[in-house]
PDB file of N, CA and C in Angstrom:
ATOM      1  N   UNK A   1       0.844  -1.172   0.000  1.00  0.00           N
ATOM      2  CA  UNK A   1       0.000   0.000   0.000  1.00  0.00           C
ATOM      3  C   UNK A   1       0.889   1.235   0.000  1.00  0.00           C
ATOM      4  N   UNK A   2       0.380   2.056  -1.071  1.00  0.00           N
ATOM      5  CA  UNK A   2       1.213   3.229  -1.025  1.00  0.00           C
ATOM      6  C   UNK A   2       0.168   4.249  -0.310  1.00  0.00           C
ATOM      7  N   UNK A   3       1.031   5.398   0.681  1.00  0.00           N
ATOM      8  CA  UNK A   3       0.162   6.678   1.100  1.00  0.00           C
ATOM      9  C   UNK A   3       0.921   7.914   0.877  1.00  0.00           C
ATOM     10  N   UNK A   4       0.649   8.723   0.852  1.00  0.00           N
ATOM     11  CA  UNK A   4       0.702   9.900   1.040  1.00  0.00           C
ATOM     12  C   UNK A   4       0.859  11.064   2.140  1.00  0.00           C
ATOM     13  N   UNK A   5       1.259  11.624   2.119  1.00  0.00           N
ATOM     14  CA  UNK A   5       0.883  12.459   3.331  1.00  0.00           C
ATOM     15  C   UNK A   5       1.458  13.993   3.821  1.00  0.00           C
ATOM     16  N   UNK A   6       0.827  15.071   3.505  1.00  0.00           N
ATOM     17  CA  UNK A   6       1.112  16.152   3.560  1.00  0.00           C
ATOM     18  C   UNK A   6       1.678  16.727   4.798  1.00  0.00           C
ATOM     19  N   UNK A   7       3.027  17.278   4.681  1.00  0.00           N
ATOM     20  CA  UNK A   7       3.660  17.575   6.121  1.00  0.00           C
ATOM     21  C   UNK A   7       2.911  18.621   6.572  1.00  0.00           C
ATOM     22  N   UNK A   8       3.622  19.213   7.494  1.00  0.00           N
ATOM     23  CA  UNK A   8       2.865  20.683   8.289  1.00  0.00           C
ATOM     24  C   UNK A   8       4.098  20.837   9.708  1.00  0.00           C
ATOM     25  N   UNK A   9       4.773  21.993   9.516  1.00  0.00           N
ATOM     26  CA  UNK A   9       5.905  22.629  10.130  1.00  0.00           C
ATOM     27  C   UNK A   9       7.364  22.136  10.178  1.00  0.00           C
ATOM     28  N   UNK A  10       7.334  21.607   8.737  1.00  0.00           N
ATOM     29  CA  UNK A  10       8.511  20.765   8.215  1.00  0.00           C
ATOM     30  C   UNK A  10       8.874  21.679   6.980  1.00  0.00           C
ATOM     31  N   UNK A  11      10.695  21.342   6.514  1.00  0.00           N
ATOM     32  CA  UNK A  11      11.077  22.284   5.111  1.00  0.00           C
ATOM     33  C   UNK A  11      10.290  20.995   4.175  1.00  0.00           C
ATOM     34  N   UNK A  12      10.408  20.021   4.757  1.00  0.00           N
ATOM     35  CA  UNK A  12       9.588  18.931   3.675  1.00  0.00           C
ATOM     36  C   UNK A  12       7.955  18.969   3.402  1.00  0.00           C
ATOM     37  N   UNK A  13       7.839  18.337   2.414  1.00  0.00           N
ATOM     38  CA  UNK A  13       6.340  19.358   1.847  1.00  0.00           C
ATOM     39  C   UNK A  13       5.424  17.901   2.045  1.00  0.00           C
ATOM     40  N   UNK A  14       6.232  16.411   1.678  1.00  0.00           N
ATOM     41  CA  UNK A  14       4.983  15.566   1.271  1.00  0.00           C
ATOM     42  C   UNK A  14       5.973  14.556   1.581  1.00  0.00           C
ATOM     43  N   UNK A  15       5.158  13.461   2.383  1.00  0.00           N
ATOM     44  CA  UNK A  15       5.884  12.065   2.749  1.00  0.00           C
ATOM     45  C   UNK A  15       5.085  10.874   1.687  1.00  0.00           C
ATOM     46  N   UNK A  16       5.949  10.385   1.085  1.00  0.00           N
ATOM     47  CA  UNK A  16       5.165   8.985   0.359  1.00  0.00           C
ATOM     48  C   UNK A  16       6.064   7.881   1.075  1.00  0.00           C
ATOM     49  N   UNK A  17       4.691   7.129   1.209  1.00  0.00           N
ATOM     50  CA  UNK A  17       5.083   5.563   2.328  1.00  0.00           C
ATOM     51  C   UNK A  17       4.833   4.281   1.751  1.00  0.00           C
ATOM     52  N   UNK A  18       5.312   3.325   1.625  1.00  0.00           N
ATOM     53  CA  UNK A  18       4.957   2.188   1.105  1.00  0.00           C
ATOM     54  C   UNK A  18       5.371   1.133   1.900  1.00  0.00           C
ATOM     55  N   UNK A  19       4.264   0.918   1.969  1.00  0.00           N
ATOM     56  CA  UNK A  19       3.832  -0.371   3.229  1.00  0.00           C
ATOM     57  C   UNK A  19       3.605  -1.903   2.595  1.00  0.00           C
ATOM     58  N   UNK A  20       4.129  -2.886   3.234  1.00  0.00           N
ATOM     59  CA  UNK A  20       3.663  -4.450   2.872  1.00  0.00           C
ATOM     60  C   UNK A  20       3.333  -5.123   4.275  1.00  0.00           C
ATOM     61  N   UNK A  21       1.867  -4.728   4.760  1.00  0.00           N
ATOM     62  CA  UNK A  21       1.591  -4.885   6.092  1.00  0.00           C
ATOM     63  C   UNK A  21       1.512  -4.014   7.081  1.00  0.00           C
ATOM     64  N   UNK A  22       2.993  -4.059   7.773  1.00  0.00           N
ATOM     65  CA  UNK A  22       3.475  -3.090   9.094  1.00  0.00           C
ATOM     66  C   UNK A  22       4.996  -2.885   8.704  1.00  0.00           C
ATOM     67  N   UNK A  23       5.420  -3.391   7.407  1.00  0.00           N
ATOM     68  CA  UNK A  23       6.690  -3.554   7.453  1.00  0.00           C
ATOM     69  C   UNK A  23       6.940  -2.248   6.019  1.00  0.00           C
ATOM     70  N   UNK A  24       7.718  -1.418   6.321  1.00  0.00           N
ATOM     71  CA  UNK A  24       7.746  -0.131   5.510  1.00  0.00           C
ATOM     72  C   UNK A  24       9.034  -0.580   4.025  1.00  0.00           C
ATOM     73  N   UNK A  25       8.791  -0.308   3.071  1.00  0.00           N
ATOM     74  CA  UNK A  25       9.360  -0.942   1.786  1.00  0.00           C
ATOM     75  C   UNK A  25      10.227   0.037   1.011  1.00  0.00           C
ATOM     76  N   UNK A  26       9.626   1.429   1.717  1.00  0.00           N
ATOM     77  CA  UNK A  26      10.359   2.551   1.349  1.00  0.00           C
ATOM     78  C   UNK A  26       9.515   3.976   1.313  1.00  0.00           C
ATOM     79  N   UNK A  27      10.397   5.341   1.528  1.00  0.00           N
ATOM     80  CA  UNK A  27      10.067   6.344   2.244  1.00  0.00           C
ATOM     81  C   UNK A  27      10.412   7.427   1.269  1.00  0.00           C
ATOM     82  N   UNK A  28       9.964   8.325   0.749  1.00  0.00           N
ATOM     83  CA  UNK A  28      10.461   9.479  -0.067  1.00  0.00           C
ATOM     84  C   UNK A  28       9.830  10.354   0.551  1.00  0.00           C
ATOM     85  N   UNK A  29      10.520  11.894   0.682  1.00  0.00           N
ATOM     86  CA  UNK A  29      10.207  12.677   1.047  1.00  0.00           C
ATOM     87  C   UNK A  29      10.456  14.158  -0.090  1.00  0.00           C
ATOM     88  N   UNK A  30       9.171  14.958  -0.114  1.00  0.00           N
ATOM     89  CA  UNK A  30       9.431  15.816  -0.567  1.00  0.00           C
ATOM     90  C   UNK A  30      10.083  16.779  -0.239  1.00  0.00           C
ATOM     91  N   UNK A  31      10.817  17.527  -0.668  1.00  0.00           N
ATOM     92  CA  UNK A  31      11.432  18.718  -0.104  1.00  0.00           C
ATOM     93  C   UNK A  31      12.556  18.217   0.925  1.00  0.00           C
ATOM     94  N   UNK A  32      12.496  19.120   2.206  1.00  0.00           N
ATOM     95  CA  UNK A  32      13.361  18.868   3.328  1.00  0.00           C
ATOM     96  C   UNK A  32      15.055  19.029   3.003  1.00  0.00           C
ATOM     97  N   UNK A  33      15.391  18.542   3.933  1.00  0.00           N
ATOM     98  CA  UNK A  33      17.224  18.631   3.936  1.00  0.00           C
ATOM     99  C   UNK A  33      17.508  17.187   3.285  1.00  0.00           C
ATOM    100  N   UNK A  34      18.117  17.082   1.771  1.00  0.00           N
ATOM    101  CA  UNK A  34      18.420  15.804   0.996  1.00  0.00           C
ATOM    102  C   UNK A  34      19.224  14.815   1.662  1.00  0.00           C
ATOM    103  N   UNK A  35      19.958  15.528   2.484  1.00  0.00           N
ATOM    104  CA  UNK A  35      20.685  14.257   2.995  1.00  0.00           C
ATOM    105  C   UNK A  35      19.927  13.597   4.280  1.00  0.00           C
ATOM    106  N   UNK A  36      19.585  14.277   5.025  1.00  0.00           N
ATOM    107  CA  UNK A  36      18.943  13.457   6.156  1.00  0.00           C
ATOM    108  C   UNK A  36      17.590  12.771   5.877  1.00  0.00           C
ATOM    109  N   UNK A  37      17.183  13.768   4.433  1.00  0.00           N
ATOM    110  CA  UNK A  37      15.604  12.897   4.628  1.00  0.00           C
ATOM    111  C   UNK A  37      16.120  11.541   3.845  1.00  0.00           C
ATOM    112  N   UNK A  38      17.301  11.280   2.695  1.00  0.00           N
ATOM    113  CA  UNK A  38      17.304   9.923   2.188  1.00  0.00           C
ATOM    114  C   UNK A  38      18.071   9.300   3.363  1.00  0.00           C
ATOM    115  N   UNK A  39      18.524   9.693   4.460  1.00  0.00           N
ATOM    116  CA  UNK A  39      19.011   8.807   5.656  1.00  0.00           C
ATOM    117  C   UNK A  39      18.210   8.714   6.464  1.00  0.00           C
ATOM    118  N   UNK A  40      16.977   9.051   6.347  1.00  0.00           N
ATOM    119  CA  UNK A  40      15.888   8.556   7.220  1.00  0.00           C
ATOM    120  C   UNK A  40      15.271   7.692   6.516  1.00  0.00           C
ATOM    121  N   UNK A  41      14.803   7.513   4.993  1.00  0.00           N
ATOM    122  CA  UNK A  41      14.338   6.368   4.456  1.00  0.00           C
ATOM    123  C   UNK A  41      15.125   5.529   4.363  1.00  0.00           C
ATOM    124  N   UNK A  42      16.426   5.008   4.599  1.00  0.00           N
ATOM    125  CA  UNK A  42      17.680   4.267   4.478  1.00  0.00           C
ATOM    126  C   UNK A  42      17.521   3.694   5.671  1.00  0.00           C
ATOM    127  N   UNK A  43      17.204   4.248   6.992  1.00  0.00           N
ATOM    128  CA  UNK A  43      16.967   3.844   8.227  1.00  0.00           C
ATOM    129  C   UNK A  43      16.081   2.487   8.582  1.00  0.00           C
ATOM    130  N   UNK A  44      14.739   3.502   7.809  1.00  0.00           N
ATOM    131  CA  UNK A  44      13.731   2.750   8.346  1.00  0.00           C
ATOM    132  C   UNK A  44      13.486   1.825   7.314  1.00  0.00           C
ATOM    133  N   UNK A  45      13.565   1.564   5.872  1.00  0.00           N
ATOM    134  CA  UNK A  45      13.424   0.705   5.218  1.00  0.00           C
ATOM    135  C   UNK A  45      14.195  -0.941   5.758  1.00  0.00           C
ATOM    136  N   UNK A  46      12.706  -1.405   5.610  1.00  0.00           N
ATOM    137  CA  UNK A  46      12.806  -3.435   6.226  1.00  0.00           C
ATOM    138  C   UNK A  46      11.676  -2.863   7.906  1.00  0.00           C
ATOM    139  N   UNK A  47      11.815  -1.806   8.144  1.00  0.00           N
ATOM    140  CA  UNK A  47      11.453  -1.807   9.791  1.00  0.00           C
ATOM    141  C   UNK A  47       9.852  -1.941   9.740  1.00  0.00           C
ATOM    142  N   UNK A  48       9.736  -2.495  11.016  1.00  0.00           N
ATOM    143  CA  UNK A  48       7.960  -2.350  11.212  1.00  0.00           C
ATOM    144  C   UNK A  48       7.521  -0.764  11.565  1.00  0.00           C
ATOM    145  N   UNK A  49       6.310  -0.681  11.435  1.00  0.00           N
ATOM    146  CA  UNK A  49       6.064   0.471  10.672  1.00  0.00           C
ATOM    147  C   UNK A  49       6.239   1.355  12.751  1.00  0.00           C
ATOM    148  N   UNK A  50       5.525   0.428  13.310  1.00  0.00           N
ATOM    149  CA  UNK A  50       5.010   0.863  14.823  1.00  0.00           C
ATOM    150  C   UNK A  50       5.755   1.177  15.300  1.00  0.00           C
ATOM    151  N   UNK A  51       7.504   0.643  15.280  1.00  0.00           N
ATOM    152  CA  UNK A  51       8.833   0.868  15.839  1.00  0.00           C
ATOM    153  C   UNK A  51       9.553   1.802  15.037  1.00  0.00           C
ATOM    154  N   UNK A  52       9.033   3.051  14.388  1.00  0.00           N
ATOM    155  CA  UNK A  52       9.735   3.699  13.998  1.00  0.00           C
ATOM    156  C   UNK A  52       8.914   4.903  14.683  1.00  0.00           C
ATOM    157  N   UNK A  53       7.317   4.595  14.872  1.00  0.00           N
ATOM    158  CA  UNK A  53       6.565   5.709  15.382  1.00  0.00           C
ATOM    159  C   UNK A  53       7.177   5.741  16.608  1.00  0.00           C
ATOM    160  N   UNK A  54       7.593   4.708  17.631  1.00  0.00           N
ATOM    161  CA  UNK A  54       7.793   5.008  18.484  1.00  0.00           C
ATOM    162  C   UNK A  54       9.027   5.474  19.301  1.00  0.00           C
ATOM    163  N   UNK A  55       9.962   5.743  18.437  1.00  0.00           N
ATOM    164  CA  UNK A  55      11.261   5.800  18.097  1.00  0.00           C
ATOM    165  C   UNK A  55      11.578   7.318  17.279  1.00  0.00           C
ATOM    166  N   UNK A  56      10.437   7.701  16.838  1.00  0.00           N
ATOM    167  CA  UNK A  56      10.657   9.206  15.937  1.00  0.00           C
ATOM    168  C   UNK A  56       9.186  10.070  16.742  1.00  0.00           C
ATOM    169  N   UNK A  57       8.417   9.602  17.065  1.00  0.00           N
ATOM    170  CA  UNK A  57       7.341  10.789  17.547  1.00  0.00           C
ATOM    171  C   UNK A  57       8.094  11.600  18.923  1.00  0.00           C
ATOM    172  N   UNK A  58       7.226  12.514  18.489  1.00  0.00           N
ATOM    173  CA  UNK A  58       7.590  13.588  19.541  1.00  0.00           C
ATOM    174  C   UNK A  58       9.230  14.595  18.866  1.00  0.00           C
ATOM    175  N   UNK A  59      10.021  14.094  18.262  1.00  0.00           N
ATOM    176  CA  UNK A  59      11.285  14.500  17.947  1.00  0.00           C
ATOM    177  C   UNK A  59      11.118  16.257  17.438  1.00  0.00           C
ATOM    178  N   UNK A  60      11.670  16.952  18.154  1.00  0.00           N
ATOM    179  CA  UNK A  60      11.612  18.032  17.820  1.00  0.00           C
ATOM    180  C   UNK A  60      13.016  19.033  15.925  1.00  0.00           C
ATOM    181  N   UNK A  61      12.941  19.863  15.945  1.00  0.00           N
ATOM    182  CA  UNK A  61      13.571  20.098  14.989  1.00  0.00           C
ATOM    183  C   UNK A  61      14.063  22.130  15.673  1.00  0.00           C
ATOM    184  N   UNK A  62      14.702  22.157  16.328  1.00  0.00           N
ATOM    185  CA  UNK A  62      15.259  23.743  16.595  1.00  0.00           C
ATOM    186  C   UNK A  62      14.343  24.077  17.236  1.00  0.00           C
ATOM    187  N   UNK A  63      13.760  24.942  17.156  1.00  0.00           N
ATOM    188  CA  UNK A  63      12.552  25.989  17.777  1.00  0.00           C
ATOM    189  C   UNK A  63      10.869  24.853  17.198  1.00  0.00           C
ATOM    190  N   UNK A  64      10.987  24.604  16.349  1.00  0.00           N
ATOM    191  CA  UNK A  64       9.855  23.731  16.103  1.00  0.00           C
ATOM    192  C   UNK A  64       9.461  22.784  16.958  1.00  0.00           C
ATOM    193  N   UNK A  65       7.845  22.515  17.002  1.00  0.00           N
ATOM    194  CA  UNK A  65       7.532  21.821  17.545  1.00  0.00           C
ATOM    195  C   UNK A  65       7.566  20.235  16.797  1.00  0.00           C
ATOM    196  N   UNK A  66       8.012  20.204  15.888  1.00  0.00           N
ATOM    197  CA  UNK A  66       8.108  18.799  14.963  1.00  0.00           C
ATOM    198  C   UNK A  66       9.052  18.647  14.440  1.00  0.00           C
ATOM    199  N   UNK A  67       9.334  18.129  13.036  1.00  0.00           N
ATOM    200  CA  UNK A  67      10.804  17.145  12.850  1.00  0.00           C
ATOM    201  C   UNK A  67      10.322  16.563  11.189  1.00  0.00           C
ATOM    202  N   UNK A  68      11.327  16.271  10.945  1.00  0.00           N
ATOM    203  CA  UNK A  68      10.837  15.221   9.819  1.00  0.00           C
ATOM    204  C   UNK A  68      10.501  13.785  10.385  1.00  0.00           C
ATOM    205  N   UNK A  69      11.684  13.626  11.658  1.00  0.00           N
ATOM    206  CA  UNK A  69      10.941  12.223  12.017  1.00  0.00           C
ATOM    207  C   UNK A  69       9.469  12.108  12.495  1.00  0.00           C
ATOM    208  N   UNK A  70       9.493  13.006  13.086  1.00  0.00           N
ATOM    209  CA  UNK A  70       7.769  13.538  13.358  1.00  0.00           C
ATOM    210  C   UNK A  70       6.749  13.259  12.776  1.00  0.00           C
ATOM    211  N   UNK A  71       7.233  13.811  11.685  1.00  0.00           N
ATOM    212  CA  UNK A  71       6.451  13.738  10.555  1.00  0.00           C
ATOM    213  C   UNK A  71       6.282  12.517   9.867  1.00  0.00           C
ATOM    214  N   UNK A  72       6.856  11.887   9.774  1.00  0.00           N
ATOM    215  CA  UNK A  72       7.427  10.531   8.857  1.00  0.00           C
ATOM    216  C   UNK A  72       6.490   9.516  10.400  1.00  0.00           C
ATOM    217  N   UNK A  73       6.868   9.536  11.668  1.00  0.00           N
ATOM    218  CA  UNK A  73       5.632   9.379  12.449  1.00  0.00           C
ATOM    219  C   UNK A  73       4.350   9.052  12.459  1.00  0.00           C
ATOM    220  N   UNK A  74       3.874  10.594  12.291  1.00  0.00           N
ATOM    221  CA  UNK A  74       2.427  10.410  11.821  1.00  0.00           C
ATOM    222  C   UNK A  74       1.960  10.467  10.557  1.00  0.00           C
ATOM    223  N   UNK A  75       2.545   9.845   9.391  1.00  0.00           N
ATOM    224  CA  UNK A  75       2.254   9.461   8.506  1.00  0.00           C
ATOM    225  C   UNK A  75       2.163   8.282   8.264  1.00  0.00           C
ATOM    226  N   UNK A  76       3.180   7.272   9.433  1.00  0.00           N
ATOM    227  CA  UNK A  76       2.828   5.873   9.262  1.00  0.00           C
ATOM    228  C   UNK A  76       1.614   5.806  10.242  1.00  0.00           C
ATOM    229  N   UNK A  77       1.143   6.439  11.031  1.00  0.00           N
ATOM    230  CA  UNK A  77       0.511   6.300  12.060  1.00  0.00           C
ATOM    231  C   UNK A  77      -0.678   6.279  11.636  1.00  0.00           C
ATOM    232  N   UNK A  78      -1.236   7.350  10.407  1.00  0.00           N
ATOM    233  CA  UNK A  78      -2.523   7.514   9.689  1.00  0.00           C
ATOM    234  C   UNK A  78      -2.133   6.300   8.428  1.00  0.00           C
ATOM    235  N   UNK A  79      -0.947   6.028   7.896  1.00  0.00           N
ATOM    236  CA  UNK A  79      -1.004   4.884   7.057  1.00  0.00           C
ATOM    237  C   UNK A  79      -1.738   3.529   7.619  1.00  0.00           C
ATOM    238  N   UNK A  80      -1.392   3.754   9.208  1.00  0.00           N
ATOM    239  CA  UNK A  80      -1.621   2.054   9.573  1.00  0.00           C
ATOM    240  C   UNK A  80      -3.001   2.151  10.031  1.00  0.00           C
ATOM    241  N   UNK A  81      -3.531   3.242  10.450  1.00  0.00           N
ATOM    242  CA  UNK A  81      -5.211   3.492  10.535  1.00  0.00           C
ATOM    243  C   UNK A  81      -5.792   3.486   9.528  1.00  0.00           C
ATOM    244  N   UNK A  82      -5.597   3.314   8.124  1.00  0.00           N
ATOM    245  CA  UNK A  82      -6.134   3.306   7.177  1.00  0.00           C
ATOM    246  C   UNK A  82      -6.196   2.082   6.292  1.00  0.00           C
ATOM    247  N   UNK A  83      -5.236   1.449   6.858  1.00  0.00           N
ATOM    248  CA  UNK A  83      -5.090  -0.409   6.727  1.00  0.00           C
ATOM    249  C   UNK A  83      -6.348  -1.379   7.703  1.00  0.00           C
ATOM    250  N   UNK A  84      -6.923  -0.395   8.780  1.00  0.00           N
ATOM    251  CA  UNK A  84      -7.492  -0.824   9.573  1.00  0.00           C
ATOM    252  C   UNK A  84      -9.209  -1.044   9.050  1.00  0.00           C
TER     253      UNK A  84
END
């Protein structure tokens, strides 16, 4: 299953997720800082989807209240509610 998912207080604009289950297959991110966002899909690719939410939520970014991991977060988080 592929999703989508529009950031909000990120330089990154749009997370695409691709799921086989709970287990994440791969992560692109729009926009953001190039090197960390393809070392965050490098990360989590093979991982279950739940152990990355719980492992990246909450992560702040400078003065922001969010993150790309944040973000990348609750995008699997509404991916896996939507499997439901």
């Amino acid at each position: 299953m592929t999703y989508e998912y529009q950031t909000r207080g990120t330089c990154s604009r749009k997370i695409k997720v691709d799921l086989e289950g709970d287990i994440i297959r791969e992560v692109e991110f729009t926009g953001g800082c190039n090197g960390n966002t393809k070392g965050l899909s490098a990360i989590v690719k093979g991982m279950k989807a739940q152990d990355v939410i719980d492992r990246f939520q909450g992560i702040t970014c400078g003065f922001r209240k969010t993150s790309c991991p944040d973000q990348l977060a609750k995008a699997l988080e509404q991916a896996l509610a939507s499997q439901a």
